[in-house]
Protein backbone atom coordinates (compact mmCIF):
# COMPACT_ATOMS: atom_id res chain seq x y z
CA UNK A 1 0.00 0.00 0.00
CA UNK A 2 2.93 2.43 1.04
CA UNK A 3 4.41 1.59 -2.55
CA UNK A 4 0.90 2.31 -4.19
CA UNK A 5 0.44 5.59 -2.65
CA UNK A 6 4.11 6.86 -3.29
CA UNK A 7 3.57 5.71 -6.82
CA UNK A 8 0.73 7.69 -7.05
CA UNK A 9 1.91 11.01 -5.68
CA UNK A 10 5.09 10.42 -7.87
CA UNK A 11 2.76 10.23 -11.23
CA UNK A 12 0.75 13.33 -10.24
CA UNK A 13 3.50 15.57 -9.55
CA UNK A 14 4.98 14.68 -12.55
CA UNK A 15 1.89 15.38 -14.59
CA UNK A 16 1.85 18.65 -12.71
CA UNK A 17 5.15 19.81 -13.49
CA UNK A 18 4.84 18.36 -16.92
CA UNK A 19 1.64 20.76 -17.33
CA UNK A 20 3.13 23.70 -15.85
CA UNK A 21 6.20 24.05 -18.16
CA UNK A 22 4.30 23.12 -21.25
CA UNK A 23 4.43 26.59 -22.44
CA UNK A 24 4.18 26.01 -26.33
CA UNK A 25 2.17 27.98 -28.26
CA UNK A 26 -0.66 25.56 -29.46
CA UNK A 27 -1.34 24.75 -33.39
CA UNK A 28 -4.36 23.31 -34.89
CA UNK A 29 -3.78 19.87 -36.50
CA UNK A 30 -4.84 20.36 -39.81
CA UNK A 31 -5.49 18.04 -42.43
CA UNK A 32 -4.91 20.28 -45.61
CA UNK A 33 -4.18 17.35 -48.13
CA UNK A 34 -7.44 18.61 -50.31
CA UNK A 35 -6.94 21.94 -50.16
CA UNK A 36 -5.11 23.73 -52.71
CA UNK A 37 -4.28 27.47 -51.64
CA UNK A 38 -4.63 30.30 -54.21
CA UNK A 39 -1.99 32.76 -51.75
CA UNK A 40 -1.10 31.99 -48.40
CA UNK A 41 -1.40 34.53 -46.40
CA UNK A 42 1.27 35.70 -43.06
CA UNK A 43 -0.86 37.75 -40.82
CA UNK A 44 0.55 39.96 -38.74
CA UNK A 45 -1.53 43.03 -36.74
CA UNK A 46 -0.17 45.47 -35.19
CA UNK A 47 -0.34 49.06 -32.90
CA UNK A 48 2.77 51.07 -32.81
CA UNK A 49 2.81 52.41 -28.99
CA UNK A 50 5.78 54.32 -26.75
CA UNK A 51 7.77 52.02 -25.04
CA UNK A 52 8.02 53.99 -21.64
CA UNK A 53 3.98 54.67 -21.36
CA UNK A 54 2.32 52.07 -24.01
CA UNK A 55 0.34 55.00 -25.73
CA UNK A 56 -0.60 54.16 -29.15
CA UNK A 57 1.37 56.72 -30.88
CA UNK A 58 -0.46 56.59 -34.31
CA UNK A 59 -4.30 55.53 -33.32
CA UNK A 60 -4.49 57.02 -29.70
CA UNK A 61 -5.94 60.24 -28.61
CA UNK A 62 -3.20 62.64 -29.17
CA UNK A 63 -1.22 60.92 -31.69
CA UNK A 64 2.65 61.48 -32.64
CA UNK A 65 2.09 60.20 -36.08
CA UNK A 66 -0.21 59.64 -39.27
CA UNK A 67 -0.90 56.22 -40.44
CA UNK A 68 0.69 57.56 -43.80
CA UNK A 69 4.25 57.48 -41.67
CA UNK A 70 4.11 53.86 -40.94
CA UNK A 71 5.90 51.37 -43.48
CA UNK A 72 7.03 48.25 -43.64
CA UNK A 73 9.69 46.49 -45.85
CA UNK A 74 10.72 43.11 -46.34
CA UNK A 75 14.58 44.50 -46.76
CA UNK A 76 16.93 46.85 -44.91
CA UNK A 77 17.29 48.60 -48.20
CA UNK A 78 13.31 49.38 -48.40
CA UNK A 79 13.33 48.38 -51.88
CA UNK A 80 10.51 45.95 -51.34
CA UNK A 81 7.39 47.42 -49.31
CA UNK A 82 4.65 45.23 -47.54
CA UNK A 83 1.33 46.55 -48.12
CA UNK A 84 0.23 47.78 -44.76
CA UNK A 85 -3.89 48.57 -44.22
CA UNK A 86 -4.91 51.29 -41.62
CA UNK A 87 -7.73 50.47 -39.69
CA UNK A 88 -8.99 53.64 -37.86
CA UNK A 89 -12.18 51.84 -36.59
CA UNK A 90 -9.82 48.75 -34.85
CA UNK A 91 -6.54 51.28 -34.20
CA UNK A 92 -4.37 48.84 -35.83
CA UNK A 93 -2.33 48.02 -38.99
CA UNK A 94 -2.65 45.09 -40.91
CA UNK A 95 -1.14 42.90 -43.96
CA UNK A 96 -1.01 39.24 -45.09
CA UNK A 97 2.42 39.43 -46.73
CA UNK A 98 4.43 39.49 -43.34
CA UNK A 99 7.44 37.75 -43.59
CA UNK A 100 10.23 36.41 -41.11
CA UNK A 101 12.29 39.26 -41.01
CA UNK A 102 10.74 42.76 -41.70
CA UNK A 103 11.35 46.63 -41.37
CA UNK A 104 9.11 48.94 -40.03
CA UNK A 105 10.03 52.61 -40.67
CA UNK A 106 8.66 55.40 -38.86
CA UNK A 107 8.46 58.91 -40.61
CA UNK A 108 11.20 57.99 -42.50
CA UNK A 109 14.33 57.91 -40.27
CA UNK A 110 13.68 55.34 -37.71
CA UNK A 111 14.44 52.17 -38.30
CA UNK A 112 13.36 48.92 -36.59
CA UNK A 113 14.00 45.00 -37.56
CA UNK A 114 11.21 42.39 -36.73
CA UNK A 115 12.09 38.79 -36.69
CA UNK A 116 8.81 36.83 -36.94
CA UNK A 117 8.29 33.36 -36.35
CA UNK A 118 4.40 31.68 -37.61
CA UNK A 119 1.89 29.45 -36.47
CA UNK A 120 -1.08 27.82 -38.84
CA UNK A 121 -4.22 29.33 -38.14
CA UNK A 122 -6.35 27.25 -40.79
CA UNK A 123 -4.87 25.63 -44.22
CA UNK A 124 -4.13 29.07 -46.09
CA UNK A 125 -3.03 31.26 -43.34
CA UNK A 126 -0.92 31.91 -40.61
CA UNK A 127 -0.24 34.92 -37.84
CA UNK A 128 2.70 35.81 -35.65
CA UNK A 129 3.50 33.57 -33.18
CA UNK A 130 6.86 34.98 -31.86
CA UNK A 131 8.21 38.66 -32.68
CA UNK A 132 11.24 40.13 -31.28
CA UNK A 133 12.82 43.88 -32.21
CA UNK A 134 16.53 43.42 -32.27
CA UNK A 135 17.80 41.54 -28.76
CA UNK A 136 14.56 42.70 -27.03
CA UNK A 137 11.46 40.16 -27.31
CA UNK A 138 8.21 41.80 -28.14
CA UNK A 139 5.73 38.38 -27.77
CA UNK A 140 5.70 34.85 -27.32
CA UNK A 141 2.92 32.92 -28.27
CA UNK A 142 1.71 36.41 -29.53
CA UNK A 143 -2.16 37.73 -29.31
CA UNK A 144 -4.11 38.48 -32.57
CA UNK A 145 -3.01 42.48 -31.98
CA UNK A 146 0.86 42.65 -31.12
CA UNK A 147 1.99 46.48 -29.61
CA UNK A 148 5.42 47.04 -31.09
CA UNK A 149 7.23 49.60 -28.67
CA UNK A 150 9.30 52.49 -29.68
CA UNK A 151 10.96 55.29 -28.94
């Protein structure tokens, strides 16, 4: 009986511990064998907000700038733009063409690299899963809006 119950406890606190430090960032198993994708599409939403206070610094109430000074490039050189969408309603920016590593330039003269890692959301699509801004880790296991910081 001793045996039994130390058994037990044993098996529990290692589902425990197993269960606490499973901190992936879940994926739907998919079964996309019939499905033949016209574009896939890299999702990636966003709100550009001060790093010090978190104010959105485009949408917010007294914002630093216009939508029309937010780009972002698939290259350092900003030879190859992602079409961004501006949604006043939401307060956020939006494309399907993100990419792993991006470049979001702010009125021009700041400069700021994304590395993006994805996770499926259905057979055609994907979002952000992970995003970091040079050393500094933005998400992990991102929400559907990510606030990129800056100063």
């Amino acid at each position: 009986m001793k045996k039994f119950i130390i058994i037990l406890i044993t098996s529990c606190l290692g589902l425990a511990c197993k269960k606490n430090n499973s901190n992936t960032c879940p994926e739907p198993t998919l079964d996309c064998s019939g499905v033949s994708c016209f574009l896939y599409n890299y999702n990636f939403e966003f709100r550009i907000v001060d790093e010090n206070t978190g104010v959105d610094l485009v949408f917010g109430s007294n914002p630093r700038y216009n939508t029309s000074d937010i780009k972002l490039y698939n290259d350092a050189s900003q030879s190859s733009e992602i079409s961004l969408t501006a949604d006043n309603t939401a307060g956020v920016f939006r494309t399907q063409l993100a990419s792993q590593e991006m470049y979001l330039v702010i009125a021009g003269t700041d400069i700021y690299k994304l590395d993006a890692s994805f996770k499926a959301v259905d057979c055609c699509s994907s979002k952000i899963k992970d995003l970091s801004m040079g050393t500094t880790n933005i998400c992990t296991c991102c929400g559907d809006v990510i606030a990129v910081p800056v100063f």
